[in-house]
C-alpha atoms as a PDB file:
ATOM      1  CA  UNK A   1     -10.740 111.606  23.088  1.00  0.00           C
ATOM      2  CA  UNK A   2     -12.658 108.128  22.398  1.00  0.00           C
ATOM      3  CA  UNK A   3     -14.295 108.002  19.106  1.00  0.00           C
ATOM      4  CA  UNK A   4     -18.140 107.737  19.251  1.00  0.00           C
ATOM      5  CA  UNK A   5     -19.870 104.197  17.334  1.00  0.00           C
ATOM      6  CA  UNK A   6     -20.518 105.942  14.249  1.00  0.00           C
ATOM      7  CA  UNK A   7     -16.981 107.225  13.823  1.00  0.00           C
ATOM      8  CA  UNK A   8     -15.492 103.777  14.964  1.00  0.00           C
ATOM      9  CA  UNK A   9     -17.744 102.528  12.348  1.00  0.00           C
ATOM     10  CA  UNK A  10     -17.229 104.465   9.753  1.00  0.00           C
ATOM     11  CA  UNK A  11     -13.236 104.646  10.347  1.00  0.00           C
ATOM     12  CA  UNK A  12     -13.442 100.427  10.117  1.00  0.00           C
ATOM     13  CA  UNK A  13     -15.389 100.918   7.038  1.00  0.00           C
ATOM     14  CA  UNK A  14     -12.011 103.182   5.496  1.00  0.00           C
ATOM     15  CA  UNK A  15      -9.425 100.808   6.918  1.00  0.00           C
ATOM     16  CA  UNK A  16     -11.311  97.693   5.767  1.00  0.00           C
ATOM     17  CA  UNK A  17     -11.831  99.394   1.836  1.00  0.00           C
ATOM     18  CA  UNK A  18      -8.929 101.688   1.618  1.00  0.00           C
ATOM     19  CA  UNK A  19      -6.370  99.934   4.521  1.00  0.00           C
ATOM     20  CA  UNK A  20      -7.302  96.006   3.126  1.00  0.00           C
ATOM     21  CA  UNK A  21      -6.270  96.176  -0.311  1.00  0.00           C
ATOM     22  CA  UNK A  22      -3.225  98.333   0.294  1.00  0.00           C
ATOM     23  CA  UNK A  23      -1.622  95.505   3.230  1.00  0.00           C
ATOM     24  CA  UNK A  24      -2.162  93.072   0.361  1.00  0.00           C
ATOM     25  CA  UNK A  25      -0.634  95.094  -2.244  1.00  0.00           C
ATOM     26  CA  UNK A  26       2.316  95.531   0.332  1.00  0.00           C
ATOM     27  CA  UNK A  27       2.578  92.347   1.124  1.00  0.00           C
ATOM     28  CA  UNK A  28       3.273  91.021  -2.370  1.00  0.00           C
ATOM     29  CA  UNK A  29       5.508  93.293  -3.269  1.00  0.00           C
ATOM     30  CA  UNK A  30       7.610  92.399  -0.336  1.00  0.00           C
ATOM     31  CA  UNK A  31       7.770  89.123  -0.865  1.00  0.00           C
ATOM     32  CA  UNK A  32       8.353  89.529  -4.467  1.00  0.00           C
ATOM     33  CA  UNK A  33      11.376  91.192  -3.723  1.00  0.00           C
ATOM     34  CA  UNK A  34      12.639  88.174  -2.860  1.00  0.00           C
ATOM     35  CA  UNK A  35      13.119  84.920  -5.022  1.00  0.00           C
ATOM     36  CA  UNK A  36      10.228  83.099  -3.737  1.00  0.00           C
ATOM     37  CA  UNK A  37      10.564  81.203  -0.236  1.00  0.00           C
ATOM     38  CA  UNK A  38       9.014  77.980   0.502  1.00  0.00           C
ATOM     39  CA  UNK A  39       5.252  77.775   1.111  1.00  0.00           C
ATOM     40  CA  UNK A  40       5.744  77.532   5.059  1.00  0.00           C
ATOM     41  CA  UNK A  41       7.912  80.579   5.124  1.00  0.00           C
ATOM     42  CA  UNK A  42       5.654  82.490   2.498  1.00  0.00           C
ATOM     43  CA  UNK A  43       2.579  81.604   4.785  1.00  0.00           C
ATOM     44  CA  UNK A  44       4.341  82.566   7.761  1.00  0.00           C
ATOM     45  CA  UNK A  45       5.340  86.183   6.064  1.00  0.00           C
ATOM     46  CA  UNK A  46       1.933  86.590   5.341  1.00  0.00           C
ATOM     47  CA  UNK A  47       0.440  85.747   8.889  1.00  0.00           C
ATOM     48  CA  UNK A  48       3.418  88.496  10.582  1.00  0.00           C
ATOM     49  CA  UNK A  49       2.433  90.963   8.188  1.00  0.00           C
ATOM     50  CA  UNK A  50      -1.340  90.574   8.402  1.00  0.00           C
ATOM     51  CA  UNK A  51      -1.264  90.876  12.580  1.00  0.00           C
ATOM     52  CA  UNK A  52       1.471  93.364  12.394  1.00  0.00           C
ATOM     53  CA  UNK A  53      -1.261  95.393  10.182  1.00  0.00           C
ATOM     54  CA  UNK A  54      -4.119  94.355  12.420  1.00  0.00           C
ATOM     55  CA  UNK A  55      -2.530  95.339  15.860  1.00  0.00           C
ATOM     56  CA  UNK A  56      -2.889  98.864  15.260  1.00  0.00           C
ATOM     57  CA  UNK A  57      -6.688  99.165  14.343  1.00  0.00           C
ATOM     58  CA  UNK A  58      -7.629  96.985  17.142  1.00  0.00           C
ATOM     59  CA  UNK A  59      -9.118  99.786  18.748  1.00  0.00           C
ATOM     60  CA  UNK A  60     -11.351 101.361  15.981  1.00  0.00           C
ATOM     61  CA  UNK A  61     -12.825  97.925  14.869  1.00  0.00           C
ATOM     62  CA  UNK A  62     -13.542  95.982  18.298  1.00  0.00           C
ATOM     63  CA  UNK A  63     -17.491  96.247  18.482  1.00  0.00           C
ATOM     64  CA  UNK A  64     -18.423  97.646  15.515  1.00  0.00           C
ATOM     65  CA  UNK A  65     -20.507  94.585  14.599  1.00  0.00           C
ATOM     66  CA  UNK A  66     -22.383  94.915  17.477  1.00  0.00           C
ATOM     67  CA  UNK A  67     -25.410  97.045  18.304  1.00  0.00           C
ATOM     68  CA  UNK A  68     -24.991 100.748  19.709  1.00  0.00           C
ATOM     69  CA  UNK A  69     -24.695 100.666  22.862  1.00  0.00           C
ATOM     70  CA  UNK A  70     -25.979 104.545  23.424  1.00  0.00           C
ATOM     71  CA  UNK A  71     -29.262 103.172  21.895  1.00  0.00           C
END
């Protein structure tokens, strides 16, 4: 079942308030886990964990920004 504009919209809108702060809350707690890395392999971290938390949503969030197409 494909999810009509308003409900891709409105599911972006939870992932980007709710979803957002909880990958970076995540993320820093992984890494602190660790003593700290250098800066390349800290960035790096961050980049795998922000696309492997991206991939997933892909769906819900292309075309949001754009007008509705049923209108």
């Amino acid at each position: 079942m494909a999810l009509s504009y308003k409900a891709r919209r409105r599911w972006a809108m939870v992932i980007l308030l709710v979803g957002l702060p909880l990958y970076i809350v995540l993320a820093v707690t992984v890494l602190s886990l660790f003593e700290r890395p250098s800066i390349l392999i800290e960035l790096l971290v961050y980049i795998v964990l922000g696309v492997l938390c991206a991939v997933p949503f892909r769906a819900v969030i292309t075309g949001v920004g754009k007008e509705d197409p049923e209108e």
